[in-house]
N, C-alpha and C. Protein backbone atom coordinates (compact mmCIF):
# COMPACT_ATOMS: atom_id res chain seq x y z
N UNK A 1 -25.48 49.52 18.55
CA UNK A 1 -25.14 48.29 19.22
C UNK A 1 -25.72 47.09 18.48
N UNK A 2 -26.82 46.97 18.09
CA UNK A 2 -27.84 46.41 17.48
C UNK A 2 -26.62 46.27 15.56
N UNK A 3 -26.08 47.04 15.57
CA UNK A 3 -25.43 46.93 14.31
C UNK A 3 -24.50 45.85 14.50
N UNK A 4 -23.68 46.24 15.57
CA UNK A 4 -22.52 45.25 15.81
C UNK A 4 -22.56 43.97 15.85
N UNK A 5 -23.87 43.95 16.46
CA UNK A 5 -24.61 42.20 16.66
C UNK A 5 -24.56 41.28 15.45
N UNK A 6 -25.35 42.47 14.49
CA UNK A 6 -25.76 42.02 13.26
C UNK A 6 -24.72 41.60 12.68
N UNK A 7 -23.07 42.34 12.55
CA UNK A 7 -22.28 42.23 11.43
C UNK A 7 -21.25 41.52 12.56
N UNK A 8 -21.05 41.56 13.66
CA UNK A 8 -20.37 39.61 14.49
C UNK A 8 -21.18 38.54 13.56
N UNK A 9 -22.30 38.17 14.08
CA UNK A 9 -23.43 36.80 13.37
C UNK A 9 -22.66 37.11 12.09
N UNK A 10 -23.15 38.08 10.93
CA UNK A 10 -22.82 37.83 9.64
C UNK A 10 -21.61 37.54 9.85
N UNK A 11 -19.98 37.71 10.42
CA UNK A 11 -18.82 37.23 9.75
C UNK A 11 -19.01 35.93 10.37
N UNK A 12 -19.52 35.48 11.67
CA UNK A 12 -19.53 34.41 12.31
C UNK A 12 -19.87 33.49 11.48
N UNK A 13 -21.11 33.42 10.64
CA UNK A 13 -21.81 32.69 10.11
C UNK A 13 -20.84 32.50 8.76
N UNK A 14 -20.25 33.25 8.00
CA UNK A 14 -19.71 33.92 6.78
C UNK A 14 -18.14 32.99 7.39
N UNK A 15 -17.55 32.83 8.55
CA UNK A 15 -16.28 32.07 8.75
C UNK A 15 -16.90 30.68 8.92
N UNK A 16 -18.22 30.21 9.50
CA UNK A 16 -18.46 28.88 9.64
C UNK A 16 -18.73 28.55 8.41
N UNK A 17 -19.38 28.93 6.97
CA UNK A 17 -19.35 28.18 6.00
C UNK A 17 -18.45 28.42 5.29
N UNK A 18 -17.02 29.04 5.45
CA UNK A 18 -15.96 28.54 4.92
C UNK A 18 -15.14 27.26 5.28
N UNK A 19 -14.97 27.52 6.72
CA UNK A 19 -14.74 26.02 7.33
C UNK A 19 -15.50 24.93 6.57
N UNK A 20 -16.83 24.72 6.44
CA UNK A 20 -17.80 23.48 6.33
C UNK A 20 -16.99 23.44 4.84
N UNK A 21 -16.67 24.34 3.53
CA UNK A 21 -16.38 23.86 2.69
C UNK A 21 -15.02 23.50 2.40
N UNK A 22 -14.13 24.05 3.46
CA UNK A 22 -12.70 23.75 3.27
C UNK A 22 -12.55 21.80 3.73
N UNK A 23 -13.79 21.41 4.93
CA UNK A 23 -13.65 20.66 5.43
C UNK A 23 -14.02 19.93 4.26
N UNK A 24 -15.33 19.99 3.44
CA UNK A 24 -15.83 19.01 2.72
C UNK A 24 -14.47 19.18 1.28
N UNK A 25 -14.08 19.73 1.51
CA UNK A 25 -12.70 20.12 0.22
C UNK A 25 -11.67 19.00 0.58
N UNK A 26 -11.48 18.76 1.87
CA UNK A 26 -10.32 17.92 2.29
C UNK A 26 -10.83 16.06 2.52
N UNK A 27 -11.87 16.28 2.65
CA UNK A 27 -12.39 15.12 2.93
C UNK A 27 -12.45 14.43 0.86
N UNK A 28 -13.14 15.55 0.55
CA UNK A 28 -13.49 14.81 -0.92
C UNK A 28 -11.52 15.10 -1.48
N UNK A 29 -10.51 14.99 -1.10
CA UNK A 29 -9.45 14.97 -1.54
C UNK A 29 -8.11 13.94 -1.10
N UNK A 30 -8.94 13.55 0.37
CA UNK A 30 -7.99 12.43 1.22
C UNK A 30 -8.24 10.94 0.85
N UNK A 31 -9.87 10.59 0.21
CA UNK A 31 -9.83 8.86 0.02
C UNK A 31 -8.91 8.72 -1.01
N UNK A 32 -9.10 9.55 -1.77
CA UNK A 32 -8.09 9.16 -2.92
C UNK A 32 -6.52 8.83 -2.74
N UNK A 33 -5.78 9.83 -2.14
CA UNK A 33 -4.70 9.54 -1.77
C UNK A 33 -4.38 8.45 -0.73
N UNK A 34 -5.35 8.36 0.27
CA UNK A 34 -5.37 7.01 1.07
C UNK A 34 -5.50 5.59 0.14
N UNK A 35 -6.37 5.79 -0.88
CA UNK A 35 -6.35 4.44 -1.68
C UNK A 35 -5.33 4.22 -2.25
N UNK A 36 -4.19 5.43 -2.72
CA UNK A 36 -3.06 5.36 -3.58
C UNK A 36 -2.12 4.83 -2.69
N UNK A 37 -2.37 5.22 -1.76
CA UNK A 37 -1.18 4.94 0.02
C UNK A 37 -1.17 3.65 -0.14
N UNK A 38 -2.54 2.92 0.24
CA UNK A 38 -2.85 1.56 0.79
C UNK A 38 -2.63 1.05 -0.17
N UNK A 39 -2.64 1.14 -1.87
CA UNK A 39 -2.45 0.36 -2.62
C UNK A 39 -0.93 0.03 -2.98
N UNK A 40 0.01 1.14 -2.72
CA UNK A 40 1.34 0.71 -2.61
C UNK A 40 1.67 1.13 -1.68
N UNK A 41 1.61 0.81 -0.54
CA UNK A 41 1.77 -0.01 0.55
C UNK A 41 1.63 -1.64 0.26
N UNK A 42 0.50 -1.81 -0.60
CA UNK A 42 0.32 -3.31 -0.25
C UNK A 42 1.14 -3.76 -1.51
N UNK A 43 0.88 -2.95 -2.43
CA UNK A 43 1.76 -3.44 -3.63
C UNK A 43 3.38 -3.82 -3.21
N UNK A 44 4.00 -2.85 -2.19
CA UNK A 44 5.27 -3.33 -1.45
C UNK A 44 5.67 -4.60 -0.58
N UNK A 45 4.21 -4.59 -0.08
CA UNK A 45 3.98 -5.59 0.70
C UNK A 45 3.92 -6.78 0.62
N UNK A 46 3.40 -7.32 -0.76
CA UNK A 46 3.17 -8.73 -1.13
C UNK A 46 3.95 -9.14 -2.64
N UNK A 47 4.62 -9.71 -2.38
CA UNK A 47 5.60 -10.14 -3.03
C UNK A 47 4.91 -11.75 -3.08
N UNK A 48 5.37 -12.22 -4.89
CA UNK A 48 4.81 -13.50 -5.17
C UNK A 48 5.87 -14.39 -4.79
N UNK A 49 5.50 -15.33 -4.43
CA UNK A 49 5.86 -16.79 -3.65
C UNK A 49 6.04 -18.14 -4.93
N UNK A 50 7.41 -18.81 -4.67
CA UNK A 50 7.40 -19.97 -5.95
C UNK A 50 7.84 -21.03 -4.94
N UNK A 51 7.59 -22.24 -5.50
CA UNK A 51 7.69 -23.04 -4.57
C UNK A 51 8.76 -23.72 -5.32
N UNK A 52 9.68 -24.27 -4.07
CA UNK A 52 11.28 -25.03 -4.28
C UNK A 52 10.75 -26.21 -5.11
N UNK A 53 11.33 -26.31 -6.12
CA UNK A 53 11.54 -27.57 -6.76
C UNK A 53 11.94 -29.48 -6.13
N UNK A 54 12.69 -29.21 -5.04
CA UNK A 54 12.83 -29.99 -4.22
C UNK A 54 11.85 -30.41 -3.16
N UNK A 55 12.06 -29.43 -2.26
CA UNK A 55 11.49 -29.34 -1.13
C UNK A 55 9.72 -29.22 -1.06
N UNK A 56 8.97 -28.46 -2.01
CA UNK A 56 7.86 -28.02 -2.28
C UNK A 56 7.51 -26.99 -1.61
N UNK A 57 8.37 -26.71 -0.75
CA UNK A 57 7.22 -25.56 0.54
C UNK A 57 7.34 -24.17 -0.80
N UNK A 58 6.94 -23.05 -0.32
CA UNK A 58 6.88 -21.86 -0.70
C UNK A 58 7.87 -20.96 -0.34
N UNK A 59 8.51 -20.01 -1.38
CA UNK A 59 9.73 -18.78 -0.82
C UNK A 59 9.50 -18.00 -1.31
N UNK A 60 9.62 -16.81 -0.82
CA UNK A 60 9.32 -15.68 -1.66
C UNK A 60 10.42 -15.29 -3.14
N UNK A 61 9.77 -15.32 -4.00
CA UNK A 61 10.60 -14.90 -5.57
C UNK A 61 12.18 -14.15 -5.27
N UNK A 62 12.06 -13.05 -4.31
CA UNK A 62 13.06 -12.50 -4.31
C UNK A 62 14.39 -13.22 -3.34
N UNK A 63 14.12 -14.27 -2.83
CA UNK A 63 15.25 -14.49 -1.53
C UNK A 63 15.07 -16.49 -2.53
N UNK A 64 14.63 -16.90 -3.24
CA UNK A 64 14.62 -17.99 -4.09
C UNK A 64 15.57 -18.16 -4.86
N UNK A 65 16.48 -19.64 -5.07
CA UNK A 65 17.63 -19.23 -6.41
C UNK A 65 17.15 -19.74 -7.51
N UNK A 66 17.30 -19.59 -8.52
CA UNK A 66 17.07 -20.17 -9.97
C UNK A 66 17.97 -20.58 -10.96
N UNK A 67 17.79 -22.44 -11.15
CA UNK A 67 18.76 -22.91 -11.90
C UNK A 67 18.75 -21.94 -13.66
N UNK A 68 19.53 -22.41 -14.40
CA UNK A 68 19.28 -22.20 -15.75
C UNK A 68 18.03 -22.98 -16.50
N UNK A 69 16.87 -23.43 -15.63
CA UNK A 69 15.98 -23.52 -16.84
C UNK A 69 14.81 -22.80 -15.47
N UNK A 70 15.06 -22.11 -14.89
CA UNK A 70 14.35 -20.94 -14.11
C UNK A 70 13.00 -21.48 -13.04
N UNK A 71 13.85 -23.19 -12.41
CA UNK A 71 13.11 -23.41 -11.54
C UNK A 71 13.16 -22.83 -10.60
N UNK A 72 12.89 -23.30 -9.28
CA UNK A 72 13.28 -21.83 -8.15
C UNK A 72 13.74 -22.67 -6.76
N UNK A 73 14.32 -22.70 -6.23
CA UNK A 73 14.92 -23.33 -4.85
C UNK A 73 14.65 -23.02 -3.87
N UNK A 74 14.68 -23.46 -2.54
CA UNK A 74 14.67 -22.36 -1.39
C UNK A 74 15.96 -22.31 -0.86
N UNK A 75 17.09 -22.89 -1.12
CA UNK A 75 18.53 -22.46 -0.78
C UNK A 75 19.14 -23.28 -1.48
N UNK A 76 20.55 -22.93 -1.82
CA UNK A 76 21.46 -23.82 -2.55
C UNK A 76 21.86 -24.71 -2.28
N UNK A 77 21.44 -25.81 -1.33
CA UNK A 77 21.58 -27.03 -0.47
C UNK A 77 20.51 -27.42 -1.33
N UNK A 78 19.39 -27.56 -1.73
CA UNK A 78 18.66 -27.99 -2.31
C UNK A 78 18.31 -27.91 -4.06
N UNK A 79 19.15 -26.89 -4.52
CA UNK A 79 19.35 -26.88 -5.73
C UNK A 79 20.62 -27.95 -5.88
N UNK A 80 21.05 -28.03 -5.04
CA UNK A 80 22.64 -28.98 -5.29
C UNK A 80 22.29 -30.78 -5.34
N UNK A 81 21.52 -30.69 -4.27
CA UNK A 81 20.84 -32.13 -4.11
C UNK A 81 19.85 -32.38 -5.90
N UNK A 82 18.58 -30.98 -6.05
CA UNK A 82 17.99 -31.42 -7.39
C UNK A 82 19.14 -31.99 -8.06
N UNK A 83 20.16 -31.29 -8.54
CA UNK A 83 20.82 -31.36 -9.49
C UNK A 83 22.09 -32.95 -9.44
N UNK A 84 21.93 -33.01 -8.42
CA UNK A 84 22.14 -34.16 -8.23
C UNK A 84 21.46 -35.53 -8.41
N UNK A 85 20.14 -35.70 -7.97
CA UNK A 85 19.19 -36.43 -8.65
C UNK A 85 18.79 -36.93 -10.10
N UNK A 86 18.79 -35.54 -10.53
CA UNK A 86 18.57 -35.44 -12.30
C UNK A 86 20.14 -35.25 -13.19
């Protein structure tokens, strides 16, 4: 009886420090991929900003128009007016 005791504890003990290293296995393997996550994530996220030639406020690069010498607008109502001016 006294045997059985002994060799439960030993696998008991023998399954808890596999756990502790599978755990410290996953932990030392998740910041990394979380930093890769969060960094494009944010890399998706922030998009550079040019400001209208006219108007001055700020638009984001991608939704901005650009004459032929690659100023940047915030809509074609206001590239029409620049171009009108100059």
């Amino acid at each position: 009886m006294i045997v059985r005791l002994i060799v439960f504890v030993a696998i008991f003990f023998i399954g808890w420090w596999l756990y502790r290293q599978f755990v410290a296995f996953k932990r030392s393997q998740s910041p990394e991929e979380v930093k890769k996550k969060a960094s494009s994530k944010k890399d998706e996220a922030q998009e550079s900003m040019v400001r209208c030639a006219e108007c001055k406020t700020f638009t984001p690069r991608s939704h901005a128009i650009h004459d032929q010498e690659a100023r940047a607008f915030c809509s074609a109502e206001h590239l029409k007016i620049f171009n009108q001016k100059h």
